[in-house]
PDB file of N, CA and C in Angstrom:
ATOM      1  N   UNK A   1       3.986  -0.182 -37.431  1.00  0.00           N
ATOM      2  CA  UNK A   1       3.727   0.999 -38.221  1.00  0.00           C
ATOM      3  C   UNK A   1       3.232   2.118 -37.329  1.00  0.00           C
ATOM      4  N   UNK A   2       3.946   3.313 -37.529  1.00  0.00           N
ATOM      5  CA  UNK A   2       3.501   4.287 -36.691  1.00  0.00           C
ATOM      6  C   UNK A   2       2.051   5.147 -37.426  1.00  0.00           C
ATOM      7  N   UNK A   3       1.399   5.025 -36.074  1.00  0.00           N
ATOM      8  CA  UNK A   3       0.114   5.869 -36.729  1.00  0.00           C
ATOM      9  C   UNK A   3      -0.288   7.839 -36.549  1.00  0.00           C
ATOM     10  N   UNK A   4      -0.251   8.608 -37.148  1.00  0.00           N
ATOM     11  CA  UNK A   4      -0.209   9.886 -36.424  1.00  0.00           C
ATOM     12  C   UNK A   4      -1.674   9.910 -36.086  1.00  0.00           C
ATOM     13  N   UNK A   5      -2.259  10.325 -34.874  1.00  0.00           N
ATOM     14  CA  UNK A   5      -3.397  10.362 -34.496  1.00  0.00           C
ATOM     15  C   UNK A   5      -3.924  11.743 -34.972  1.00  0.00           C
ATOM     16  N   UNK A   6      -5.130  11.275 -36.348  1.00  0.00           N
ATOM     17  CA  UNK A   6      -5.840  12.269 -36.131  1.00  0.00           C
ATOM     18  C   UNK A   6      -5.374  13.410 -36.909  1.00  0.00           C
ATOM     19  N   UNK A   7      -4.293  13.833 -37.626  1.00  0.00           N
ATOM     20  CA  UNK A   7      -3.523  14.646 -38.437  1.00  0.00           C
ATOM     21  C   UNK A   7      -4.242  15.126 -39.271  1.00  0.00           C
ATOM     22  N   UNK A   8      -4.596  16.431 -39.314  1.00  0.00           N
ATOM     23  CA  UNK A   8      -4.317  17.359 -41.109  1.00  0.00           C
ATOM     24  C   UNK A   8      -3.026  17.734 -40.927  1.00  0.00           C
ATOM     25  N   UNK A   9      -2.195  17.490 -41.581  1.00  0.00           N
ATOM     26  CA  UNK A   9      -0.564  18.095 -41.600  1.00  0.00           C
ATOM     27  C   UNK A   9      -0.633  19.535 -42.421  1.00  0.00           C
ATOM     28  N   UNK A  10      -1.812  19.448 -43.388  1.00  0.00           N
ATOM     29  CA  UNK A  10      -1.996  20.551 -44.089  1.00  0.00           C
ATOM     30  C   UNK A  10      -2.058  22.014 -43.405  1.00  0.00           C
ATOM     31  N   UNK A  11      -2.895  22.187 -42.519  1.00  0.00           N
ATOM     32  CA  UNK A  11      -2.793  23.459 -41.455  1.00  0.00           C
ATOM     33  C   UNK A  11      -1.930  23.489 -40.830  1.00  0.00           C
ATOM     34  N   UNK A  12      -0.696  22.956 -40.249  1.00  0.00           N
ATOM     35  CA  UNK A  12       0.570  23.066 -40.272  1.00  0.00           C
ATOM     36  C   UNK A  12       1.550  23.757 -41.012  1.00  0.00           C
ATOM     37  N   UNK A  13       1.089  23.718 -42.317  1.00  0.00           N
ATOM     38  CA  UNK A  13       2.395  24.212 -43.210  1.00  0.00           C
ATOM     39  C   UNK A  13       3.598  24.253 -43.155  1.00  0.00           C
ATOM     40  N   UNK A  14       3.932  22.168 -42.652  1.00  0.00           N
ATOM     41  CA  UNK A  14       5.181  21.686 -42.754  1.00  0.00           C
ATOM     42  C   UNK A  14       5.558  21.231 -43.931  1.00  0.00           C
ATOM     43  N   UNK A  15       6.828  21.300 -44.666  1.00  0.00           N
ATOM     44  CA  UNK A  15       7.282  20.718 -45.308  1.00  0.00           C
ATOM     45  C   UNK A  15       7.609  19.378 -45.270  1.00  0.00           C
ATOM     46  N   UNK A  16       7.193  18.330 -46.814  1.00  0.00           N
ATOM     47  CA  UNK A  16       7.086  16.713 -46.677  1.00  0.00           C
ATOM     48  C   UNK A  16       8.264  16.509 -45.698  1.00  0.00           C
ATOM     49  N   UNK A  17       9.333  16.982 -46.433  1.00  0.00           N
ATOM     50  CA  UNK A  17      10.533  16.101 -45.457  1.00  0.00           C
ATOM     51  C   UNK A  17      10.513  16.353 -43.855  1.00  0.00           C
ATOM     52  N   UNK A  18      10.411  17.409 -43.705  1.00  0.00           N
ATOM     53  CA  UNK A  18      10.042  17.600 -42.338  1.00  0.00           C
ATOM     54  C   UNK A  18       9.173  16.321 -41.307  1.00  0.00           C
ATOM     55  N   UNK A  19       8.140  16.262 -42.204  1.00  0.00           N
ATOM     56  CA  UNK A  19       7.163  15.106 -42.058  1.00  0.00           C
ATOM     57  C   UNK A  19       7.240  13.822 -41.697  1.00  0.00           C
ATOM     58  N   UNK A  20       8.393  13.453 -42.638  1.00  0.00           N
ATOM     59  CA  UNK A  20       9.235  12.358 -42.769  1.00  0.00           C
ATOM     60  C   UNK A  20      10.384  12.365 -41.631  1.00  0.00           C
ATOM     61  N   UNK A  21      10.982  13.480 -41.563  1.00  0.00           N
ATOM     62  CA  UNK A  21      11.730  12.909 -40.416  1.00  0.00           C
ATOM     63  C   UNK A  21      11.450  12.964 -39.198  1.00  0.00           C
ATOM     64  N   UNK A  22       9.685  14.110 -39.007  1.00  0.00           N
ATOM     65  CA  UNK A  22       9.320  13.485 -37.607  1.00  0.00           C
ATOM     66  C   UNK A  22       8.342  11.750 -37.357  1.00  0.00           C
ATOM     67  N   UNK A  23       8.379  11.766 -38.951  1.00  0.00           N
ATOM     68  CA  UNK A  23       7.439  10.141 -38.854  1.00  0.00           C
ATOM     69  C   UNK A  23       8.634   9.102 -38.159  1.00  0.00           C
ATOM     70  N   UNK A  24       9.810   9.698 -38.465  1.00  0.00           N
ATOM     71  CA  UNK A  24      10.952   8.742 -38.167  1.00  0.00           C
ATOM     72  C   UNK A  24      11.574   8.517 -36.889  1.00  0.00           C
ATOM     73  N   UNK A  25      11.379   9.437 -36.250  1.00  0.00           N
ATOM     74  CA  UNK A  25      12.238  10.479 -35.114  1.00  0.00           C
ATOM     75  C   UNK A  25      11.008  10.473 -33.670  1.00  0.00           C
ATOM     76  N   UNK A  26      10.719   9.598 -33.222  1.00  0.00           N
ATOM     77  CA  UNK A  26      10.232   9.667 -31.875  1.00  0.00           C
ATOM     78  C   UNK A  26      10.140  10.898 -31.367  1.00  0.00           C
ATOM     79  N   UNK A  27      11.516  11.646 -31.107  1.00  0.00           N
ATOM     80  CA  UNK A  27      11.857  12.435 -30.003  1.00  0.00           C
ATOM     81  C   UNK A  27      11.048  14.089 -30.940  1.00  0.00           C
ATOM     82  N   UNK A  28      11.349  13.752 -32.251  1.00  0.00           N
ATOM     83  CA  UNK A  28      10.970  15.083 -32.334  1.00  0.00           C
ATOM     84  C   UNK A  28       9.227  14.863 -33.368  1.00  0.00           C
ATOM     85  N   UNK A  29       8.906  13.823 -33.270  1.00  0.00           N
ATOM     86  CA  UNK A  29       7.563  13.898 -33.586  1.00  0.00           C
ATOM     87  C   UNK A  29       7.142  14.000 -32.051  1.00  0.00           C
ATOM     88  N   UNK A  30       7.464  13.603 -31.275  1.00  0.00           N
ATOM     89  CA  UNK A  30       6.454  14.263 -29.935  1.00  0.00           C
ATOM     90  C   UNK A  30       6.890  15.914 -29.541  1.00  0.00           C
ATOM     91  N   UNK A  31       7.853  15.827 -29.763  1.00  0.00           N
ATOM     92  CA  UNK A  31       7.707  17.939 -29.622  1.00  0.00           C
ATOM     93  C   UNK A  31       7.230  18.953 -30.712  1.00  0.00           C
ATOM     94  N   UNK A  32       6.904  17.883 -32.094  1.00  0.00           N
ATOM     95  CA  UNK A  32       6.163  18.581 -33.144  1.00  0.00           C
ATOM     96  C   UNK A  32       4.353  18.040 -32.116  1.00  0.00           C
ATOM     97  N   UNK A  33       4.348  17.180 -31.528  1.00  0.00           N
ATOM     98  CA  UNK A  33       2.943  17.176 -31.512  1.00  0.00           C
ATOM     99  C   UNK A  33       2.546  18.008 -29.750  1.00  0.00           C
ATOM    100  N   UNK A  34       3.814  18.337 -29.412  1.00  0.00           N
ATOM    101  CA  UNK A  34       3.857  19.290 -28.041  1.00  0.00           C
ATOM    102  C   UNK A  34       3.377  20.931 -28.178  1.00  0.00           C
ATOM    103  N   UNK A  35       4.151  21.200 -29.752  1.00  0.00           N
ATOM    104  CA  UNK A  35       4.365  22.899 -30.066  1.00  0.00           C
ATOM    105  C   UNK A  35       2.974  22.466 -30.851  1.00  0.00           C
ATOM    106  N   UNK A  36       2.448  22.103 -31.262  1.00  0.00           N
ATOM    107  CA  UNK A  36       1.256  22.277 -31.633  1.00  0.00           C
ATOM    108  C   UNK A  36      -0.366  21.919 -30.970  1.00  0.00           C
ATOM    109  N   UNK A  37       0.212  21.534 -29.887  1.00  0.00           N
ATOM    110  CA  UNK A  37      -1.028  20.874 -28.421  1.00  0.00           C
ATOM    111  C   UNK A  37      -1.562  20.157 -28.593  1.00  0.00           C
ATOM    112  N   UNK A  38      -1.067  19.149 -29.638  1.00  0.00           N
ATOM    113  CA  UNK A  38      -1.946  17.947 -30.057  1.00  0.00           C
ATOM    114  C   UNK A  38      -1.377  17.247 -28.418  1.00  0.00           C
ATOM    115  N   UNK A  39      -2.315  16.422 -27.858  1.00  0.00           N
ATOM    116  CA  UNK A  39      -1.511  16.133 -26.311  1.00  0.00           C
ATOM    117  C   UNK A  39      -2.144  14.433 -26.552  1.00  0.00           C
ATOM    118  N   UNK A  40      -1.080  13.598 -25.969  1.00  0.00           N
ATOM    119  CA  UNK A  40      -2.074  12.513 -25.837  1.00  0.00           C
ATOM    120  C   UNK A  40      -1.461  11.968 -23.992  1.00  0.00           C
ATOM    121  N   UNK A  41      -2.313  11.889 -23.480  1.00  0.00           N
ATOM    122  CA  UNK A  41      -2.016  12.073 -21.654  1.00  0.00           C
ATOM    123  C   UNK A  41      -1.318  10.674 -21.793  1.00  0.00           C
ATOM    124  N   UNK A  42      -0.822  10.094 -20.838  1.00  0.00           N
ATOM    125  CA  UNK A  42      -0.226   9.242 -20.120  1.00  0.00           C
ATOM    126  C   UNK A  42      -1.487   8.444 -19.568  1.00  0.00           C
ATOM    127  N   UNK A  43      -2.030   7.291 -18.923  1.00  0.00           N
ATOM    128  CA  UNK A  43      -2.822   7.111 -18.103  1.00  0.00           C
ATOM    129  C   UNK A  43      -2.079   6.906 -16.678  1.00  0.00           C
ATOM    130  N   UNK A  44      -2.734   7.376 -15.585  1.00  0.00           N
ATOM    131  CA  UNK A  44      -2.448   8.211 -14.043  1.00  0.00           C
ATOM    132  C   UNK A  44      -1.353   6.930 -13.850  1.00  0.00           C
ATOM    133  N   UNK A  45      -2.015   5.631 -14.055  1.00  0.00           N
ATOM    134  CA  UNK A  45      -1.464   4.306 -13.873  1.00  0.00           C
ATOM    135  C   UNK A  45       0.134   4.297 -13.627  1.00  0.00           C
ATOM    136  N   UNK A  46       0.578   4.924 -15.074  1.00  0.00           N
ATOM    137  CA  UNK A  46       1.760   4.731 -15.559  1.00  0.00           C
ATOM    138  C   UNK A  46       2.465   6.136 -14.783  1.00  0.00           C
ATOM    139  N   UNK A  47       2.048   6.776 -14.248  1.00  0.00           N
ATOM    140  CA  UNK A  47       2.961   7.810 -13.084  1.00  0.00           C
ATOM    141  C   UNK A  47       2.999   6.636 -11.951  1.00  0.00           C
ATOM    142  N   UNK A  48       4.170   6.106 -11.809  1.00  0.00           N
ATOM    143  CA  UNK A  48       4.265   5.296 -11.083  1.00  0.00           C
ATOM    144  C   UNK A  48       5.921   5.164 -10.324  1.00  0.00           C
ATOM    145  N   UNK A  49       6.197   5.368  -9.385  1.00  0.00           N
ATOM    146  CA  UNK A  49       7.755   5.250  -8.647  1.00  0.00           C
ATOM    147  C   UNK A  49       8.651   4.079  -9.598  1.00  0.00           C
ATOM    148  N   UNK A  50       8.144   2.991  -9.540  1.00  0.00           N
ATOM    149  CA  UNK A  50       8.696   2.358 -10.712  1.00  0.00           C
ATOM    150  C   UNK A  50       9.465   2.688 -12.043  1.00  0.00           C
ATOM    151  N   UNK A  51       8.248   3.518 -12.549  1.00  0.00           N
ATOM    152  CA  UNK A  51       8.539   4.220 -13.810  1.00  0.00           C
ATOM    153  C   UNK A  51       8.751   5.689 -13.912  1.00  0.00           C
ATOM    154  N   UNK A  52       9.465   6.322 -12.659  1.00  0.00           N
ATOM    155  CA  UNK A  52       9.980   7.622 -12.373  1.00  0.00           C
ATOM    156  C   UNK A  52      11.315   7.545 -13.740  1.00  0.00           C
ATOM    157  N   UNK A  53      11.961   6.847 -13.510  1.00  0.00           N
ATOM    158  CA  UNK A  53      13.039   6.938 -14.107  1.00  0.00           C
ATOM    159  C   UNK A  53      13.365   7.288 -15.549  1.00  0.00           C
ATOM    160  N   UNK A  54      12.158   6.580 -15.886  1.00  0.00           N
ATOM    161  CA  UNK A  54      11.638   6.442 -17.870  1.00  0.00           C
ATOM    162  C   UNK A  54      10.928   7.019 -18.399  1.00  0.00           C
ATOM    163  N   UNK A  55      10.631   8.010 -17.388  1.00  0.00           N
ATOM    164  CA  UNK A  55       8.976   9.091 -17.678  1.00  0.00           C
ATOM    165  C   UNK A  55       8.988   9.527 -18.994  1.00  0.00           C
ATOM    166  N   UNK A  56       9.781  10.291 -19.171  1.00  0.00           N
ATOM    167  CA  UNK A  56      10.174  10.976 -20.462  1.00  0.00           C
ATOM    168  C   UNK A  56      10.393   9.708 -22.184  1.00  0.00           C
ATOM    169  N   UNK A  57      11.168   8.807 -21.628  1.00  0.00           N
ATOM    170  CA  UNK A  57      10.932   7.107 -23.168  1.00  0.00           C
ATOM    171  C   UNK A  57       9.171   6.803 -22.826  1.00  0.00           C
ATOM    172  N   UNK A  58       8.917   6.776 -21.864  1.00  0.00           N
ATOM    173  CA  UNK A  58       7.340   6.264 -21.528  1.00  0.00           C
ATOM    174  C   UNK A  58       6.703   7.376 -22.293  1.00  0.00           C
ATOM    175  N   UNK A  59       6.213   8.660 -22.226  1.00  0.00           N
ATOM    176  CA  UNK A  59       5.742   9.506 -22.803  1.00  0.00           C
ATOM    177  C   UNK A  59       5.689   8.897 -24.390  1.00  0.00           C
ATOM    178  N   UNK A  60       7.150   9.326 -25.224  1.00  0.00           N
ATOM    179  CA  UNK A  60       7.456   9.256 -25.995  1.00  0.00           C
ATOM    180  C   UNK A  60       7.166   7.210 -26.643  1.00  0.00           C
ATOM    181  N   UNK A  61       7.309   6.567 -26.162  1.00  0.00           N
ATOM    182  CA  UNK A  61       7.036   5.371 -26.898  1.00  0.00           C
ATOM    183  C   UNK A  61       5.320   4.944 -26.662  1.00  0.00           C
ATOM    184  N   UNK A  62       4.752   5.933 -25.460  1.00  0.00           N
ATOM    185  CA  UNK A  62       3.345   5.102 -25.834  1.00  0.00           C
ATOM    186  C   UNK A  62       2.959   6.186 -26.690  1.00  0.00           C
ATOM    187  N   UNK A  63       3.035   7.182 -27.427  1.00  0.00           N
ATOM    188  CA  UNK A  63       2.977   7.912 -28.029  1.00  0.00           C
ATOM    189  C   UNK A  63       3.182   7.531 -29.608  1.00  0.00           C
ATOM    190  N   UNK A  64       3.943   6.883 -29.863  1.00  0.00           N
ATOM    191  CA  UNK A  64       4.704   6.537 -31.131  1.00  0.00           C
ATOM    192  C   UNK A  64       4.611   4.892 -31.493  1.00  0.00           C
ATOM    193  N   UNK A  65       4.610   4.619 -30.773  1.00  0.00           N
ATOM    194  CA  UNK A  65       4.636   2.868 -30.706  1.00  0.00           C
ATOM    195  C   UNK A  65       3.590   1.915 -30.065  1.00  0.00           C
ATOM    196  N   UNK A  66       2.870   1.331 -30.923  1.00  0.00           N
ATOM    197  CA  UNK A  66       1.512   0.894 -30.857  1.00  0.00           C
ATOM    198  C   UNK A  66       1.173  -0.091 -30.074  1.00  0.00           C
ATOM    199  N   UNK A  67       2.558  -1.348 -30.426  1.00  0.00           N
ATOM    200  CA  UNK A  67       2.812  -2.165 -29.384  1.00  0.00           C
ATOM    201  C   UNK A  67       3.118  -2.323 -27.877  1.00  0.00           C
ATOM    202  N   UNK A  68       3.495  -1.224 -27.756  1.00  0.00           N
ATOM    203  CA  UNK A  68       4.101  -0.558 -26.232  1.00  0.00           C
ATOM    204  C   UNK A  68       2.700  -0.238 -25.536  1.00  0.00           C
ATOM    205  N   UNK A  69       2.313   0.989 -26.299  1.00  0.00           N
ATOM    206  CA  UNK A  69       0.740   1.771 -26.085  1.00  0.00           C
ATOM    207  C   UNK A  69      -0.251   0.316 -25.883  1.00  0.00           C
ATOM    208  N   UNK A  70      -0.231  -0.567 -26.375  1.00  0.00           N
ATOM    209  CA  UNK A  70      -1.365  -1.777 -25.855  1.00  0.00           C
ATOM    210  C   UNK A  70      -0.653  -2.525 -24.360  1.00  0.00           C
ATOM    211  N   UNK A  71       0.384  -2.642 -24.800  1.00  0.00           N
ATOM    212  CA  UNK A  71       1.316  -3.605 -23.070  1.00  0.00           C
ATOM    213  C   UNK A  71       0.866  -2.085 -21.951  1.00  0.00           C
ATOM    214  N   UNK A  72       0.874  -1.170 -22.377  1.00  0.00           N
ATOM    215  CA  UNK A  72       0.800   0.122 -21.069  1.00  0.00           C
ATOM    216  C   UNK A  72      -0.709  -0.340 -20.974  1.00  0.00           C
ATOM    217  N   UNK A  73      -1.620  -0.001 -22.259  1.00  0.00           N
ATOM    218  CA  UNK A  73      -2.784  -0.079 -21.645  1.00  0.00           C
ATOM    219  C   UNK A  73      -3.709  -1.425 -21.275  1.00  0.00           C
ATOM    220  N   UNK A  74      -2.767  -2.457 -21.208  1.00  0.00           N
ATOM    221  CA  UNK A  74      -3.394  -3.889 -20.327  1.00  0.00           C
ATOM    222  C   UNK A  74      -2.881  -3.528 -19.163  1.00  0.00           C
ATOM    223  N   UNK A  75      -1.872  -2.947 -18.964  1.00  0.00           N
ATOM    224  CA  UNK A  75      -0.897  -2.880 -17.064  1.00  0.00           C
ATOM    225  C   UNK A  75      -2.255  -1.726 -16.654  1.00  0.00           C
ATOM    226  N   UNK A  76      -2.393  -0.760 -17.243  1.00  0.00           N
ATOM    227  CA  UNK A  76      -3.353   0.174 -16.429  1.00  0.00           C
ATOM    228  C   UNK A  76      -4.800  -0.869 -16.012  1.00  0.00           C
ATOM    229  N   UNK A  77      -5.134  -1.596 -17.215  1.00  0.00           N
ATOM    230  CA  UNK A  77      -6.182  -2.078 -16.845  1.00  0.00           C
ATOM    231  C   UNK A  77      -6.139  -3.329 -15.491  1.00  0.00           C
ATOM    232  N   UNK A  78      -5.030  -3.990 -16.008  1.00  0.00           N
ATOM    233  CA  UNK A  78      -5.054  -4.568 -14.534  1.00  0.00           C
ATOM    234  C   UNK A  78      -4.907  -4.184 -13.336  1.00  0.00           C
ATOM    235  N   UNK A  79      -3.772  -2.558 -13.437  1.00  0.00           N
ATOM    236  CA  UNK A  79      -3.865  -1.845 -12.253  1.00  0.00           C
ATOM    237  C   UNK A  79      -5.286  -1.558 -11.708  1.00  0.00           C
ATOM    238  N   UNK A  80      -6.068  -0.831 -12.634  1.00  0.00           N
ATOM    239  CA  UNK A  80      -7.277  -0.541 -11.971  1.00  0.00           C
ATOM    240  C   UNK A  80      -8.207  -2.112 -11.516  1.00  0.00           C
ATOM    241  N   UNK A  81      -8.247  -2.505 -12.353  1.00  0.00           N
ATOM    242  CA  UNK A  81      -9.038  -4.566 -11.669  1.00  0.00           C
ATOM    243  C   UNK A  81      -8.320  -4.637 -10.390  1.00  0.00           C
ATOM    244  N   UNK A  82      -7.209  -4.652 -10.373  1.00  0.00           N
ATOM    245  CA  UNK A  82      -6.492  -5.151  -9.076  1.00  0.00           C
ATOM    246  C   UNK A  82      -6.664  -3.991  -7.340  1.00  0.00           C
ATOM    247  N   UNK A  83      -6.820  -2.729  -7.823  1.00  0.00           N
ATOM    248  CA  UNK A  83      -7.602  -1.761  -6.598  1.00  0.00           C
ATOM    249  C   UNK A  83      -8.917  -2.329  -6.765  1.00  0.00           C
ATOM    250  N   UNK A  84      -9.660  -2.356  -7.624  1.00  0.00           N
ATOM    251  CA  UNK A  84     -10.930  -3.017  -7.525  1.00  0.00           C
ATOM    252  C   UNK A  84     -11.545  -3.931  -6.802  1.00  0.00           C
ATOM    253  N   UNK A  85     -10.456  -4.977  -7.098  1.00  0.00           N
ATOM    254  CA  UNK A  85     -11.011  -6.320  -6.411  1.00  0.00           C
ATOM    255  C   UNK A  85     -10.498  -6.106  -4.710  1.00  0.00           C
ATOM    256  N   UNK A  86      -9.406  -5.382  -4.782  1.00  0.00           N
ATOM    257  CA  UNK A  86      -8.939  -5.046  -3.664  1.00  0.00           C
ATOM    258  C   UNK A  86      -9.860  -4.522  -2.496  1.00  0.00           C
ATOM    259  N   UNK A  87      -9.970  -3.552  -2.694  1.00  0.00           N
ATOM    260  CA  UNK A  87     -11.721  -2.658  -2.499  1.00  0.00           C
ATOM    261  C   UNK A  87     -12.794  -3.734  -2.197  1.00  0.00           C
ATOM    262  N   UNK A  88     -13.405  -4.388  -3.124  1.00  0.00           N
ATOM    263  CA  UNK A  88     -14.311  -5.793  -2.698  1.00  0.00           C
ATOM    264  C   UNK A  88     -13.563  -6.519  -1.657  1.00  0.00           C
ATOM    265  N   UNK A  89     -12.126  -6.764  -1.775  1.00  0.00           N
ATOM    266  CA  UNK A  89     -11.860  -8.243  -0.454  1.00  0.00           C
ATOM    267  C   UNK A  89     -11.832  -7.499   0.795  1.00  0.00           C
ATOM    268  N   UNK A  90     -11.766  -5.985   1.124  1.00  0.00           N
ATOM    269  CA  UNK A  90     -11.559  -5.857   2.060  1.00  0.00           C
ATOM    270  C   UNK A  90     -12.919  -5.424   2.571  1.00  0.00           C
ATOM    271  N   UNK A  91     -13.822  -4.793   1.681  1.00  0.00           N
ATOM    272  CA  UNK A  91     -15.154  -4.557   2.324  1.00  0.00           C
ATOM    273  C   UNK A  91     -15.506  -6.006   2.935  1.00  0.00           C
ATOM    274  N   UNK A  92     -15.382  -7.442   1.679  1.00  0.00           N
ATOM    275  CA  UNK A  92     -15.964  -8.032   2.066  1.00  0.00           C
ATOM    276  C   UNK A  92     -15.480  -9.094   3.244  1.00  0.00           C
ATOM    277  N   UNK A  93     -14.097  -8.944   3.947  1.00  0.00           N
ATOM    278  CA  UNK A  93     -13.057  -9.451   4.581  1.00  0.00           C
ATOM    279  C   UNK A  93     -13.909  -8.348   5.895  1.00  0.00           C
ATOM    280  N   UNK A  94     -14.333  -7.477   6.117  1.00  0.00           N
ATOM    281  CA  UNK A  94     -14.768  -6.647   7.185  1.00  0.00           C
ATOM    282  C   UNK A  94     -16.505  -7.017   7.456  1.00  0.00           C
ATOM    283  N   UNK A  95     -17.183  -7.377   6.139  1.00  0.00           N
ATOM    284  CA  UNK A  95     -18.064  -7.560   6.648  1.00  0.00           C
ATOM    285  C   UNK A  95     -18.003  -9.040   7.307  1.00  0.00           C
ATOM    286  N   UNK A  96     -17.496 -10.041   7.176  1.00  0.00           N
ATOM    287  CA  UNK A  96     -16.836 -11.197   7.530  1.00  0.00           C
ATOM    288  C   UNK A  96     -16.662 -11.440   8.924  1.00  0.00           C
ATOM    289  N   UNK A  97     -15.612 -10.142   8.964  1.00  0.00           N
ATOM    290  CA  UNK A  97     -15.207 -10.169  10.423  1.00  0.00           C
ATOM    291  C   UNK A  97     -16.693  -9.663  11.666  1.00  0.00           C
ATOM    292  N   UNK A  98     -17.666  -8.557  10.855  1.00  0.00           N
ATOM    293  CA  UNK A  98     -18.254  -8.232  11.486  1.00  0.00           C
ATOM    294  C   UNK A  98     -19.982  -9.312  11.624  1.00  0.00           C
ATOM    295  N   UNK A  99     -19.679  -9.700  10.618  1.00  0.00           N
ATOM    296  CA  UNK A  99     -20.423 -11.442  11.300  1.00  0.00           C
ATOM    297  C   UNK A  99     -20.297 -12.389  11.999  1.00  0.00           C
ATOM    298  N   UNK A 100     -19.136 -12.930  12.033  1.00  0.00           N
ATOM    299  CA  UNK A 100     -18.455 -13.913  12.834  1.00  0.00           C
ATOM    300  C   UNK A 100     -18.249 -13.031  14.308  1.00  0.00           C
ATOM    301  N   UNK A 101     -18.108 -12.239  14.820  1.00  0.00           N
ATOM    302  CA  UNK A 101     -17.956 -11.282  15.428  1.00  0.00           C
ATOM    303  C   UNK A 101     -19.684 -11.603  16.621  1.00  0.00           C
ATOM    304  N   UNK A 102     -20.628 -11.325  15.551  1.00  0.00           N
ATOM    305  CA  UNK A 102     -22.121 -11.365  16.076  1.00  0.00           C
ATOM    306  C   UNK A 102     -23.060 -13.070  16.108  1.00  0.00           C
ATOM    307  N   UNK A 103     -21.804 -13.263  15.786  1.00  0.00           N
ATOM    308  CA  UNK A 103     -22.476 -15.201  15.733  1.00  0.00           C
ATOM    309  C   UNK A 103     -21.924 -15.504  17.075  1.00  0.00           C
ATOM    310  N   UNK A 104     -20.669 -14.708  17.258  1.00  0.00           N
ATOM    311  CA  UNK A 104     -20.152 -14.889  18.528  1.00  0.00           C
ATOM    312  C   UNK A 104     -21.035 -14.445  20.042  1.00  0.00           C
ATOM    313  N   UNK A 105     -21.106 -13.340  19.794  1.00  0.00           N
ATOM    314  CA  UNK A 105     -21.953 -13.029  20.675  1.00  0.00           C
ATOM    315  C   UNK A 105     -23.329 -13.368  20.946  1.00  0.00           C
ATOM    316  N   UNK A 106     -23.974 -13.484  19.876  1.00  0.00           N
ATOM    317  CA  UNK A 106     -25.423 -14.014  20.018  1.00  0.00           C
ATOM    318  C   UNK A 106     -25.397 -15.544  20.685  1.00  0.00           C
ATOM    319  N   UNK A 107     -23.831 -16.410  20.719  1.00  0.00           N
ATOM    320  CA  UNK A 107     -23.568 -17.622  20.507  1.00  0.00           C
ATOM    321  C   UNK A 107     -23.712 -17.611  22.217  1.00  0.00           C
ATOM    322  N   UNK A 108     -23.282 -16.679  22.599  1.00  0.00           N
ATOM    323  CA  UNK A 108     -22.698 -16.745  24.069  1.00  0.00           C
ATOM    324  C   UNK A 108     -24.302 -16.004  24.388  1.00  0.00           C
ATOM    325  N   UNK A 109     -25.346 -15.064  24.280  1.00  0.00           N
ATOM    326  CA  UNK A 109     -26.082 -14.993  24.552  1.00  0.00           C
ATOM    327  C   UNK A 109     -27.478 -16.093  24.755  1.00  0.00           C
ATOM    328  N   UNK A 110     -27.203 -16.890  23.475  1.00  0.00           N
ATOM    329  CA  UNK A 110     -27.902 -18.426  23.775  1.00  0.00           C
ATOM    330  C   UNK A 110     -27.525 -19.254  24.886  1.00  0.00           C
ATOM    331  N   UNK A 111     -26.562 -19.546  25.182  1.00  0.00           N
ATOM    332  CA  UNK A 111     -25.867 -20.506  25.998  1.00  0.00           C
ATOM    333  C   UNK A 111     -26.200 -19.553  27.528  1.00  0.00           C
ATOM    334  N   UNK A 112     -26.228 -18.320  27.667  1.00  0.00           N
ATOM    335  CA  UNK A 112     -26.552 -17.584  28.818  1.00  0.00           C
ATOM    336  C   UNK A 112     -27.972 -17.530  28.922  1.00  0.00           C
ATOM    337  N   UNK A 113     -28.735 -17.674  28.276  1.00  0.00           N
ATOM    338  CA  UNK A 113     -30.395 -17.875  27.939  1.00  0.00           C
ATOM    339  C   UNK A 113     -30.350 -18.999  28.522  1.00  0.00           C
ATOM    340  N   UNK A 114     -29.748 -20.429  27.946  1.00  0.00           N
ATOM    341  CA  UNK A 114     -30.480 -21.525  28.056  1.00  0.00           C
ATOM    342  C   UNK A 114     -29.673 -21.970  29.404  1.00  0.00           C
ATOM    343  N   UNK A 115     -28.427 -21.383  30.452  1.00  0.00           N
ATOM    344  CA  UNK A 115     -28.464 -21.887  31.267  1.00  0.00           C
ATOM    345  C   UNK A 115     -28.829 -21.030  32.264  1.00  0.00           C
ATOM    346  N   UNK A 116     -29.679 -19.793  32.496  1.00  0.00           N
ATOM    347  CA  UNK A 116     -30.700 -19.370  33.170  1.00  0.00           C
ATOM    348  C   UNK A 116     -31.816 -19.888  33.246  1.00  0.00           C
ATOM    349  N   UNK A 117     -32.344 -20.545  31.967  1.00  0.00           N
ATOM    350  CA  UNK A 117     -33.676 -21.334  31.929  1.00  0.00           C
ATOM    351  C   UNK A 117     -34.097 -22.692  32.577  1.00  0.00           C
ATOM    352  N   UNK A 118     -32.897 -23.279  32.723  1.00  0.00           N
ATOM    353  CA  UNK A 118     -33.037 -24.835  33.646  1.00  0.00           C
ATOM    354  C   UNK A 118     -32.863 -24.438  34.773  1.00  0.00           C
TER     355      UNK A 118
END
């Protein structure tokens, strides 16, 4: 079921049928909700090389179609989890390196300690 977000149709002063055939009509319920600046953004996610091609059905179906609009907005959410965790493995993949790094050296500074000392 399509939902219109948020509508008084009344300050419009469209006619029912009109109504009806943009409730019906994807293409021209999003340029009735364009000429009037009702806007609903894209999330950044979904500008994606992938989805260069479909920009314009993408607009228009997460817009109109509820089921679509939830599958887009789990992919954004995993997009963003997945830079996230990304971000954590590599801070924590560097601090890693920069321990093992100083175990090393301190390792070789012991062993140069203790065979100066005998």
């Amino acid at each position: 079921m399509l939902v219109i977000p948020n509508l008084d149709l009344s300050k419009y002063n469209v006619p029912v049928c009109f109504i009806l055939f943009v409730f019906f009509s994807p293409k021209y319920y999003t340029k009735f909700l364009i000429q009037n600046h009702i806007y609903m953004s894209l999330p950044n996610e979904l500008y994606s090389a992938k989805f260069a091609d479909y920009l314009d059905s993408l607009k228009i179906l997460y817009l109109v179609d509820d089921k679509f609009k939830v599958i887009c907005d789990d992919y954004c959410k995993s997009k963003v989890n997945t830079e996230k965790y990304k971000k954590k493995f590599e801070k924590n993949f560097h601090n890693k390196l920069q321990s093992e790094n100083l175990s090393k050296e301190l390792e070789e500074e012991i062993l140069i300690y203790l065979i100066r000392k005998e």
